[in-house]
PDB file of N, CA and C in Angstrom:
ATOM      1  N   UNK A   1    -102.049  37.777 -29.347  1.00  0.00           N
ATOM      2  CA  UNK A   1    -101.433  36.653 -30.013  1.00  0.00           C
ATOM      3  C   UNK A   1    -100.126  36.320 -29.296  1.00  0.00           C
ATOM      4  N   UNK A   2     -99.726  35.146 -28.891  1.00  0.00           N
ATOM      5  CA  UNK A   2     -98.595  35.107 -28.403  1.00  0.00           C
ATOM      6  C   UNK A   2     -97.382  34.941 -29.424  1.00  0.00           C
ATOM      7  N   UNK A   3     -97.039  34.724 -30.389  1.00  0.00           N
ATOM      8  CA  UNK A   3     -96.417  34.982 -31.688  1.00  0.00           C
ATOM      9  C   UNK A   3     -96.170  35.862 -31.857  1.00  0.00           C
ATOM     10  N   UNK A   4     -95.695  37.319 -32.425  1.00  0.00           N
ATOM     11  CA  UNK A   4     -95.416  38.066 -33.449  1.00  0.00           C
ATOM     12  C   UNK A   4     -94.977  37.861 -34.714  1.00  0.00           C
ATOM     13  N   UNK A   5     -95.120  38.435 -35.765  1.00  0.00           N
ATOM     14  CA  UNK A   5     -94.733  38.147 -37.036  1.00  0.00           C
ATOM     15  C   UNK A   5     -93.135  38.291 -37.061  1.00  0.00           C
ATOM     16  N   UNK A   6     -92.616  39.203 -36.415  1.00  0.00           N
ATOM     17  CA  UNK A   6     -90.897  39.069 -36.115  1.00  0.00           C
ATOM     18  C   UNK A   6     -90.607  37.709 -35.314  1.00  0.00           C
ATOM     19  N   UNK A   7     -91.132  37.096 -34.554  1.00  0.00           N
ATOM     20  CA  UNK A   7     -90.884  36.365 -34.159  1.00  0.00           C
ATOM     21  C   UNK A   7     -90.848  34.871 -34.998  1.00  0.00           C
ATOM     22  N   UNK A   8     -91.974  35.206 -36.296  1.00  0.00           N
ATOM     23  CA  UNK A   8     -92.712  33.770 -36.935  1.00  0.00           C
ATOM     24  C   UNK A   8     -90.849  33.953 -38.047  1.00  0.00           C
ATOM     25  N   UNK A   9     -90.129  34.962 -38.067  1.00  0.00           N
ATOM     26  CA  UNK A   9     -89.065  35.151 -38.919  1.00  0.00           C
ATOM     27  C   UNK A   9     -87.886  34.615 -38.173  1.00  0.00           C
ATOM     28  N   UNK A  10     -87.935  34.363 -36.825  1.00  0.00           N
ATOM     29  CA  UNK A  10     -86.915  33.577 -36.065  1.00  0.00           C
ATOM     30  C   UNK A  10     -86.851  32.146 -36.026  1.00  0.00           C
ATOM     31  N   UNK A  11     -88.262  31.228 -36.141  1.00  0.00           N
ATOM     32  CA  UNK A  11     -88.364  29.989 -36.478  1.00  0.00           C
ATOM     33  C   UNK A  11     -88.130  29.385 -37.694  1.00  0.00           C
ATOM     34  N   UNK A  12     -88.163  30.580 -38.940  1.00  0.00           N
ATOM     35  CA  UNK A  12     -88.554  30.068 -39.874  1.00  0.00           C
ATOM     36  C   UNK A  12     -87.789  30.428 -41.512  1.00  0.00           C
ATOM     37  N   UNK A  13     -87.484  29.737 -42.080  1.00  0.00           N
ATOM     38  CA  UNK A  13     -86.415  30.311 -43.444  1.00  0.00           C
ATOM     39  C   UNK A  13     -87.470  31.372 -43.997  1.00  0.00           C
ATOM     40  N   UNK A  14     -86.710  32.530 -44.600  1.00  0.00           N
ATOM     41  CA  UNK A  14     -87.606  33.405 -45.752  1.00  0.00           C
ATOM     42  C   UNK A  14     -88.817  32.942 -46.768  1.00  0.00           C
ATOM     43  N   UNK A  15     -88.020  32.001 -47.363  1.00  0.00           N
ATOM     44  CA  UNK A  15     -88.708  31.536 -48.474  1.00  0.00           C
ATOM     45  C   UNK A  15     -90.124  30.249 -48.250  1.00  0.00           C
ATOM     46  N   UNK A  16     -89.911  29.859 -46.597  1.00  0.00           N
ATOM     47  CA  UNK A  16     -91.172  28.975 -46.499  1.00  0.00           C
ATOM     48  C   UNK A  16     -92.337  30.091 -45.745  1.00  0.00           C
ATOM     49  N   UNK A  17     -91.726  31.181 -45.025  1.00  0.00           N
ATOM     50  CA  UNK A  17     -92.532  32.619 -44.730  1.00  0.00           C
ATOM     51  C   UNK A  17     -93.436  33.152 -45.972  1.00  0.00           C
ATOM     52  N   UNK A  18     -92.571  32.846 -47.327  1.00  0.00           N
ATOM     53  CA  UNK A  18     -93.075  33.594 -48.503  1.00  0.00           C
ATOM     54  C   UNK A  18     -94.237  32.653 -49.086  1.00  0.00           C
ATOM     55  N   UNK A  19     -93.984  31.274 -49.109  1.00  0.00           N
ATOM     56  CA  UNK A  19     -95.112  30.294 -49.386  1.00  0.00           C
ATOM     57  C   UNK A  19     -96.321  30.369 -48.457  1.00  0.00           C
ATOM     58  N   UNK A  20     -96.293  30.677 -46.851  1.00  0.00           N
ATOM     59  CA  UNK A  20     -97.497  30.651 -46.133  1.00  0.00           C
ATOM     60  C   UNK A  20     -97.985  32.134 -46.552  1.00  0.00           C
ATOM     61  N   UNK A  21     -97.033  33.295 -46.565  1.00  0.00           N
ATOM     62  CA  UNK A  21     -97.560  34.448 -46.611  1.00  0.00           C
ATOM     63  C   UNK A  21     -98.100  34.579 -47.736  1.00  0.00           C
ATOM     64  N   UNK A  22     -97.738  34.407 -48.646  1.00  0.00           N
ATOM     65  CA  UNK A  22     -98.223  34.599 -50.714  1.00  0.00           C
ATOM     66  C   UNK A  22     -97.796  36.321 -50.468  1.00  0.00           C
ATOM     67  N   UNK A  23     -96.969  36.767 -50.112  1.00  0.00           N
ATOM     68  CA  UNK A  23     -96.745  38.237 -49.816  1.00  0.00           C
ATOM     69  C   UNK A  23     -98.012  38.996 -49.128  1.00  0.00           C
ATOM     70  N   UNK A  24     -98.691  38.310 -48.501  1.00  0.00           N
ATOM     71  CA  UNK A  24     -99.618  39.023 -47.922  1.00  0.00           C
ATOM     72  C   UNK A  24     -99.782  38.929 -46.052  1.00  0.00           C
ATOM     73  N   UNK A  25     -99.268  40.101 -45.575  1.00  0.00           N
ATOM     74  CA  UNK A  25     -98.858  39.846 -44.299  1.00  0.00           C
ATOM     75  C   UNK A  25     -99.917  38.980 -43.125  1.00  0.00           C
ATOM     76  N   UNK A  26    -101.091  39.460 -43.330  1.00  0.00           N
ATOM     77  CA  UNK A  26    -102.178  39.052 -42.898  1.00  0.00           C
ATOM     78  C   UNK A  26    -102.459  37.492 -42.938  1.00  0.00           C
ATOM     79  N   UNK A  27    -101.598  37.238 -44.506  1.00  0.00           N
ATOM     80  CA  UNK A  27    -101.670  35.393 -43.961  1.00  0.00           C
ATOM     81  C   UNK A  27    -100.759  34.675 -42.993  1.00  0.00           C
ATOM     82  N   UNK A  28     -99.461  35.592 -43.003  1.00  0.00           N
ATOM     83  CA  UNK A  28     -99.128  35.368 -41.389  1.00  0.00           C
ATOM     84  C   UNK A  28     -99.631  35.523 -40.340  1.00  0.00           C
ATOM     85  N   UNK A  29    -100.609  36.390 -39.949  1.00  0.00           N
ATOM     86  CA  UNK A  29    -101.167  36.145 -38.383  1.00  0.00           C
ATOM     87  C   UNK A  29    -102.445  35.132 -38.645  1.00  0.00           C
ATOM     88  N   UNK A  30    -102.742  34.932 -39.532  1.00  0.00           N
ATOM     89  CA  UNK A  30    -103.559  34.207 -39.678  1.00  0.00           C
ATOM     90  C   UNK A  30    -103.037  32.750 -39.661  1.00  0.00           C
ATOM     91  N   UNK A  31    -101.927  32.432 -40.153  1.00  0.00           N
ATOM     92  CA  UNK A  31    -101.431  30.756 -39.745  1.00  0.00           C
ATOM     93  C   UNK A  31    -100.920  31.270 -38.420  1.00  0.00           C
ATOM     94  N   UNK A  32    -100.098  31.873 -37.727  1.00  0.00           N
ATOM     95  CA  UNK A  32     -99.895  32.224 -36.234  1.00  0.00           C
ATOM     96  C   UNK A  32    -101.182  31.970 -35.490  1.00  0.00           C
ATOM     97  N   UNK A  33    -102.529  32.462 -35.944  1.00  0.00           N
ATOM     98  CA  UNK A  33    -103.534  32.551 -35.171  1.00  0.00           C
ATOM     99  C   UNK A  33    -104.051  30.800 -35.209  1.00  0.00           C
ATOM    100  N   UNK A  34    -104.085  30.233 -36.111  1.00  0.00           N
ATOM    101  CA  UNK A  34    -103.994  28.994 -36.552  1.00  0.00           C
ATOM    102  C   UNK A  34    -103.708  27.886 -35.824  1.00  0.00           C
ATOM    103  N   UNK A  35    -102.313  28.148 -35.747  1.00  0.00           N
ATOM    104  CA  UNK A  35    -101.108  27.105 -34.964  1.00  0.00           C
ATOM    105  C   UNK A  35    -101.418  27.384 -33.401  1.00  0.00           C
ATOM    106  N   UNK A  36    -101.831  28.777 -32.906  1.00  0.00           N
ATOM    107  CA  UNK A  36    -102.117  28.968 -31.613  1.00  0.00           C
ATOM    108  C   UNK A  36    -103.695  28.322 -30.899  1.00  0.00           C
ATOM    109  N   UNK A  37    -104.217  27.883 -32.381  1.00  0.00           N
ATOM    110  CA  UNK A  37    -105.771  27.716 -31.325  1.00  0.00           C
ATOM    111  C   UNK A  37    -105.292  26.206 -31.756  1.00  0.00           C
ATOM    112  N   UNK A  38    -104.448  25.424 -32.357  1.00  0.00           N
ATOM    113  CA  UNK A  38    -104.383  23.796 -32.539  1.00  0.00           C
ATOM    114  C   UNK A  38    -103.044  23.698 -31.111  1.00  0.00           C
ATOM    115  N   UNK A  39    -102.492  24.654 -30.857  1.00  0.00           N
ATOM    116  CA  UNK A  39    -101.794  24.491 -29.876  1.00  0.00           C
ATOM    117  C   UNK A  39    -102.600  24.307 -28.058  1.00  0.00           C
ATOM    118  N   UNK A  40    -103.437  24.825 -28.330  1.00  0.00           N
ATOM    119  CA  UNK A  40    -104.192  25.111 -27.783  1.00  0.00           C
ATOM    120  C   UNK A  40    -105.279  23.612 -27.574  1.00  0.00           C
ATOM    121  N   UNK A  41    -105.650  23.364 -28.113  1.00  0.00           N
ATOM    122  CA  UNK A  41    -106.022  21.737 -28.119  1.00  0.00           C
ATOM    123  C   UNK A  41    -105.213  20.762 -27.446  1.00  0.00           C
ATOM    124  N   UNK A  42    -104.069  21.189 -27.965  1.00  0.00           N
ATOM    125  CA  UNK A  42    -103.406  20.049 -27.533  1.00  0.00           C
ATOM    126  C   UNK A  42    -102.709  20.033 -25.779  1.00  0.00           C
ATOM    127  N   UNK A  43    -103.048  21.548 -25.668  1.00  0.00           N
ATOM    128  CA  UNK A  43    -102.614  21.318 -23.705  1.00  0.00           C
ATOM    129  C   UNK A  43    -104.520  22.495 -23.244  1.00  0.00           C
ATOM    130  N   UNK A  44    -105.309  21.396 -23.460  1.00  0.00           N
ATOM    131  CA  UNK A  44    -106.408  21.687 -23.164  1.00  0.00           C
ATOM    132  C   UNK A  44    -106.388  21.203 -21.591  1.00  0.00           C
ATOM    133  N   UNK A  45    -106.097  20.642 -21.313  1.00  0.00           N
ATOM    134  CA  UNK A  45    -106.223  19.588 -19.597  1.00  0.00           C
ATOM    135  C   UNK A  45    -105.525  21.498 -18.558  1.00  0.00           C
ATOM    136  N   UNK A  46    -104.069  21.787 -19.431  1.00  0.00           N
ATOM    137  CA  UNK A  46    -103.834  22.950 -18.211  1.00  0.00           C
ATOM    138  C   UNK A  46    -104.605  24.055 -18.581  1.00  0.00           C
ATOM    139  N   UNK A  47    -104.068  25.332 -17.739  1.00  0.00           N
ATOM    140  CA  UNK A  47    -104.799  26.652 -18.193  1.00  0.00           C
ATOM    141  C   UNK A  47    -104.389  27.516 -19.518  1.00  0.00           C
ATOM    142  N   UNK A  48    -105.047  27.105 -20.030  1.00  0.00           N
ATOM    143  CA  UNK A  48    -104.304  27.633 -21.841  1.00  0.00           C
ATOM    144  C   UNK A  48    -104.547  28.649 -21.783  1.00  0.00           C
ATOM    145  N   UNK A  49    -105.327  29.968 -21.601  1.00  0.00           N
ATOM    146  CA  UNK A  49    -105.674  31.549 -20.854  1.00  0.00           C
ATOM    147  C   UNK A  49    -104.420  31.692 -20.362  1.00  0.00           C
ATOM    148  N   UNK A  50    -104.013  31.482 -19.107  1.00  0.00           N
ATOM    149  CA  UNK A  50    -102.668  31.641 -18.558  1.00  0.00           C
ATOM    150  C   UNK A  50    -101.537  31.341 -19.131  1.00  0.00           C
ATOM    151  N   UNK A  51    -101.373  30.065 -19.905  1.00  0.00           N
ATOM    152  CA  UNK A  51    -100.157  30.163 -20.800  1.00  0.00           C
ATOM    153  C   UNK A  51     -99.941  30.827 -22.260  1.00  0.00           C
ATOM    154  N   UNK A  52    -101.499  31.125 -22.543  1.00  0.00           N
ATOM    155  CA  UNK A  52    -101.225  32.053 -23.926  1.00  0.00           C
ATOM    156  C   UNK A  52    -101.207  33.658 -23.212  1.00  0.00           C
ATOM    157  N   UNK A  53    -101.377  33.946 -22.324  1.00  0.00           N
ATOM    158  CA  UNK A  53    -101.442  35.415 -21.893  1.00  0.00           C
ATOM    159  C   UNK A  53    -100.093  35.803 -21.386  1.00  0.00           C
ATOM    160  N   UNK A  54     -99.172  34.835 -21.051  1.00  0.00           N
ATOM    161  CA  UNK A  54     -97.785  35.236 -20.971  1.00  0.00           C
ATOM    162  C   UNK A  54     -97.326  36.233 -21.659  1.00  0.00           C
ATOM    163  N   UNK A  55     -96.363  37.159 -21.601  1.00  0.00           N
ATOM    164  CA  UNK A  55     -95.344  38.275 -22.422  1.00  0.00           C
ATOM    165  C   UNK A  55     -94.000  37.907 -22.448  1.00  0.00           C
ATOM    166  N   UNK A  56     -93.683  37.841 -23.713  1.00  0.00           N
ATOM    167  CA  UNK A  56     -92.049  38.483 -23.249  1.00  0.00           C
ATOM    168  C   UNK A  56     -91.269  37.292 -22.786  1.00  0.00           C
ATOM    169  N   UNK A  57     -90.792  37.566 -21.958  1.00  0.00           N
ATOM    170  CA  UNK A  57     -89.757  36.406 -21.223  1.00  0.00           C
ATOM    171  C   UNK A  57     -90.076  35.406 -20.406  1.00  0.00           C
ATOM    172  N   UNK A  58     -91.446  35.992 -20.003  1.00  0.00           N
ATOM    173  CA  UNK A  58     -92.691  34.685 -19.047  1.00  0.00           C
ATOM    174  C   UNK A  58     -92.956  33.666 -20.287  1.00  0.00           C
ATOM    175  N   UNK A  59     -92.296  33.936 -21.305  1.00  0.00           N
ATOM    176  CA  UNK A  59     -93.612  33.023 -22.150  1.00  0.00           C
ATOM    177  C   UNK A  59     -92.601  31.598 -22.612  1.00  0.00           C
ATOM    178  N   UNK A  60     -93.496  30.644 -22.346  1.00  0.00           N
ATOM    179  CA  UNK A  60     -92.906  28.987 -22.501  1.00  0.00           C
ATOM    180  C   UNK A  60     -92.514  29.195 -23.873  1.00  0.00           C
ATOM    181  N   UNK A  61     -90.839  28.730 -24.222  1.00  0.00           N
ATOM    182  CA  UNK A  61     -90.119  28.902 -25.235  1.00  0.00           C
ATOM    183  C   UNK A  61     -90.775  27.238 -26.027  1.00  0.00           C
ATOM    184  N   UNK A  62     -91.405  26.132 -25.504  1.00  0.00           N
ATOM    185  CA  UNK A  62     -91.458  25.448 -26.173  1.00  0.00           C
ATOM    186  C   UNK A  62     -92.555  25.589 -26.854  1.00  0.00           C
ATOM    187  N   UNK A  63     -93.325  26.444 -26.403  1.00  0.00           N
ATOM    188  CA  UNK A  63     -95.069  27.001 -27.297  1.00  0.00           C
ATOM    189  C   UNK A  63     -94.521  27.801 -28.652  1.00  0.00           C
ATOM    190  N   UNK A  64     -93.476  28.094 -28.084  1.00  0.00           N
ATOM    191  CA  UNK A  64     -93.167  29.590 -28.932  1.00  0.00           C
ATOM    192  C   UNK A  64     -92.048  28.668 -30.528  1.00  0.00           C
ATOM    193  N   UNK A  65     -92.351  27.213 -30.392  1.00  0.00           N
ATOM    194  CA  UNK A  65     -91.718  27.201 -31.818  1.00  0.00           C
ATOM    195  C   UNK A  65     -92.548  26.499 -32.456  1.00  0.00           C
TER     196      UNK A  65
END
């Protein structure tokens, strides 16, 4: 996943975390997993493999909000 759930807590206030999550962590990677395959649509033309397989500091900060 190129997301982490620490990471979905840097974009995002507590309390709209608590509405997607319903306290259940799993519905966070699951809208993460979500937002990554509609992200994914939308730069279908480049190599979306190569830009979702990035780590770390390789990884395009504008995917990442």
């Amino acid at each position: 996943m190129y997301l982490t759930i620490d990471e979905f807590h840097t974009h995002m206030y507590e309390e709209h975390i608590a509405v997607v999550s319903r306290d259940n962590p799993q519905q966070v990677l699951d809208a993460l997993e979500a937002a990554e395959q509609e992200a994914a649509g939308y730069i279908s033309r480049f190599d979306v493999t190569a830009l979702l397989s990035r780590k770390d500091q390789d990884r395009d900060p504008i995917l990442m909000m």
